[in-house]
Protein backbone atom coordinates (compact mmCIF):
# COMPACT_ATOMS: atom_id res chain seq x y z
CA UNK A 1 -33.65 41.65 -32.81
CA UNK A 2 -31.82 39.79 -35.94
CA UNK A 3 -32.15 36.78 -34.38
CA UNK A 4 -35.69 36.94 -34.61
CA UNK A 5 -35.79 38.14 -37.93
CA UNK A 6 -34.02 34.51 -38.60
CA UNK A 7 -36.23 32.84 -36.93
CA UNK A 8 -38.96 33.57 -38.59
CA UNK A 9 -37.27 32.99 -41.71
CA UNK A 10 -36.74 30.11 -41.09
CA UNK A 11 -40.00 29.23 -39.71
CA UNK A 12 -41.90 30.38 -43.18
CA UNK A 13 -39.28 28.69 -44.89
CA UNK A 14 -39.61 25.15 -42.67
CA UNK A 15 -43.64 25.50 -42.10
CA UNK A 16 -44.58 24.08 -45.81
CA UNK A 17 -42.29 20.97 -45.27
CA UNK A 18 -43.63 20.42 -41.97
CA UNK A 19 -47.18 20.71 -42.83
CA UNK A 20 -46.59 18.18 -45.89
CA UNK A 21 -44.65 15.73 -43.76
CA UNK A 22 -47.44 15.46 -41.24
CA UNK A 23 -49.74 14.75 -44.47
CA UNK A 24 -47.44 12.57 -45.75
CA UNK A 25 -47.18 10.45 -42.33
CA UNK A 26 -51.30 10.40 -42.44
CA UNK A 27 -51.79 8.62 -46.24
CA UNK A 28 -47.96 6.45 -45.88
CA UNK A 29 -49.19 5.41 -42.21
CA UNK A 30 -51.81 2.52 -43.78
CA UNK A 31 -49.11 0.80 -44.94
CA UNK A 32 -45.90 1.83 -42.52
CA UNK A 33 -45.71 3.33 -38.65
CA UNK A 34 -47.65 6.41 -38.67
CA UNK A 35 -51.12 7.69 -39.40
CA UNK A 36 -53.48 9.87 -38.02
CA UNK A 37 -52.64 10.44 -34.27
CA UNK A 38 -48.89 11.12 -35.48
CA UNK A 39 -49.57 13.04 -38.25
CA UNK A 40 -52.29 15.08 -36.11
CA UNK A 41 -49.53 15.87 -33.64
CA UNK A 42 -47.01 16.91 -36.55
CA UNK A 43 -49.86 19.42 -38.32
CA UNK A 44 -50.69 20.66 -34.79
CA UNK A 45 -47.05 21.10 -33.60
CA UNK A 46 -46.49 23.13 -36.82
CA UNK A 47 -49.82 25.57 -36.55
CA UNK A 48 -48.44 26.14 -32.69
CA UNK A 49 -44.86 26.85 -33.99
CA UNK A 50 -46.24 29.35 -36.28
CA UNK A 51 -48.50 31.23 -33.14
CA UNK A 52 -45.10 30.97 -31.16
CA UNK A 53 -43.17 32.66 -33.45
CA UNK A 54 -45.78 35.19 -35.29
CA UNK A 55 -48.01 35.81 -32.16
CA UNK A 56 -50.44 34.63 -30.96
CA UNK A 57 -53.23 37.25 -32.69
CA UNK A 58 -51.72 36.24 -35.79
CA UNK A 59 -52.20 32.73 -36.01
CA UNK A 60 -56.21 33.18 -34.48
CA UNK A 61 -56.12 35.20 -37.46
CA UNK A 62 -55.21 32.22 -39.93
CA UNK A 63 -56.78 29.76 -38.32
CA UNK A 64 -59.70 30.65 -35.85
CA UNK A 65 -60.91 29.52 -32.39
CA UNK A 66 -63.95 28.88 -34.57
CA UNK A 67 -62.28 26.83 -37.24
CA UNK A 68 -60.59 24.69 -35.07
CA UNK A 69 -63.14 24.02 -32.72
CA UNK A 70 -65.07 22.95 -36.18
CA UNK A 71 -61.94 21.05 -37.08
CA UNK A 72 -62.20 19.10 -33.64
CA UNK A 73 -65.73 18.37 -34.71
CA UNK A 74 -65.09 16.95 -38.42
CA UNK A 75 -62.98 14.70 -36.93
CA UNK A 76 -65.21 13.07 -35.10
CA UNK A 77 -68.32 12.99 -36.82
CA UNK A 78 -65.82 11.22 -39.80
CA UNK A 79 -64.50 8.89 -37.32
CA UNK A 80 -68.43 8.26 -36.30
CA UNK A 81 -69.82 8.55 -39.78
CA UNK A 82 -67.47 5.80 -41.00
CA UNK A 83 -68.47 3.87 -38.48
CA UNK A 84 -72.44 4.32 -38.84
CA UNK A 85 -71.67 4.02 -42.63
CA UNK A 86 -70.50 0.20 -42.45
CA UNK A 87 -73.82 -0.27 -40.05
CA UNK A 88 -76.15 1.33 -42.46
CA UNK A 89 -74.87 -0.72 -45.13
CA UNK A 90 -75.36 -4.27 -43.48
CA UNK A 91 -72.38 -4.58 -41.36
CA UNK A 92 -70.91 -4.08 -37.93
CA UNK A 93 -69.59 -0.65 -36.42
CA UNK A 94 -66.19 0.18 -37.85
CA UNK A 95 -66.28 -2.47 -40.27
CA UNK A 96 -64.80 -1.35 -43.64
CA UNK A 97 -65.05 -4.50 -45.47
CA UNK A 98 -69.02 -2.98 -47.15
CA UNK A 99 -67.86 0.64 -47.74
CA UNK A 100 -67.37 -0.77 -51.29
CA UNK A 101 -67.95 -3.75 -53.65
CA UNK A 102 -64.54 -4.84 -53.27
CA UNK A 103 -63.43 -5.71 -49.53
CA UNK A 104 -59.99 -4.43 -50.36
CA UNK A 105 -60.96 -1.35 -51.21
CA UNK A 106 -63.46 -1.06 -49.00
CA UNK A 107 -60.83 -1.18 -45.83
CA UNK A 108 -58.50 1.10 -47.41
CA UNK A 109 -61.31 3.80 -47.80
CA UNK A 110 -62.25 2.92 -44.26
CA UNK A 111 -58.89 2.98 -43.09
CA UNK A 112 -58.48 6.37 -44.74
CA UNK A 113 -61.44 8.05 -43.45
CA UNK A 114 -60.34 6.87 -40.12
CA UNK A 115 -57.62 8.20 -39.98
CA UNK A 116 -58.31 11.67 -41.37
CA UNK A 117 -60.90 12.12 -38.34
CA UNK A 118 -58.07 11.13 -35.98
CA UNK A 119 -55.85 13.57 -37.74
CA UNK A 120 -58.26 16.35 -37.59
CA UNK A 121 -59.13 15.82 -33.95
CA UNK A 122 -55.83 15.90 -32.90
CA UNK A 123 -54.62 18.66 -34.60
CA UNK A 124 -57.61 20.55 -33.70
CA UNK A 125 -57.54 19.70 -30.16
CA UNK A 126 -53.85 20.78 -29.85
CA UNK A 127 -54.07 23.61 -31.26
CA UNK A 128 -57.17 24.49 -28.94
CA UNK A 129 -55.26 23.82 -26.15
CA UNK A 130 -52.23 25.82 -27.01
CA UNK A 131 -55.30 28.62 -27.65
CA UNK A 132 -56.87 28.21 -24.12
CA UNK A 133 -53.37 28.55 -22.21
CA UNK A 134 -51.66 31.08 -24.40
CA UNK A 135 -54.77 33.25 -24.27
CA UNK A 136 -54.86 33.09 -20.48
CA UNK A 137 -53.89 36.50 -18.69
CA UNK A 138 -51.68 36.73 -16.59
């Protein structure tokens, strides 16, 4: 029974850092190894700890079946909307270069947007399928 007590000390204690890490791989991974699929796998791996070690109740409590499956959703329709965005504004799909005046900055908001879909969908979809098999009876 103490050792569970520790555990989840140490859990609340380590989730923060994780959760910051995985944001920190998402906005360093434009310019290093990293970005959205890691950091989506780094935010998800931490929301599953958390179920694992609080329950699973718990942690649908904090973060729904609803809100991820919305989270799953944002993801994509950023990833898409980014894309339809440099379309609508006279260039090709995915192509960041007329998301602003400046060509520069217009690939590191694209880049950025990207990547926050990815990070959402993956997250999301982990989560959801930590969800679907953990909430299985047995």
């Amino acid at each position: 029974m103490r050792l569970d007590v520790v555990l989840r000390v140490v859990v609340k204690l380590l989730l923060p850092f994780i959760l910051v890490f995985g944001f920190f791989v998402q906005f360093h991974g434009e310019i290093s190894p990293g970005g959205g699929f890691q950091a989506g796998v780094i935010v998800g791996a931490g929301l599953i700890l958390y179920a694992i070690m609080f329950g699973l109740d718990l942690a649908m409590r904090v973060v729904s079946v609803r809100a991820v499956e919305k989270l799953v959703c944002l993801g994509v329709l950023l990833y898409m909307g980014t894309g339809f965005a440099g379309m609508l504004l006279g260039g090709n799909f995915l192509d960041y270069n007329v998301l602003s005046y400046d060509p520069i900055k217009g690939q590191h908001l694209g880049i950025i947007l990207i990547e926050l879909g990815v990070l959402f969908t993956v997250a999301g979809t982990m989560v959801a399928i930590f969800y679907a098999f953990a909430g299985r009876e047995k």
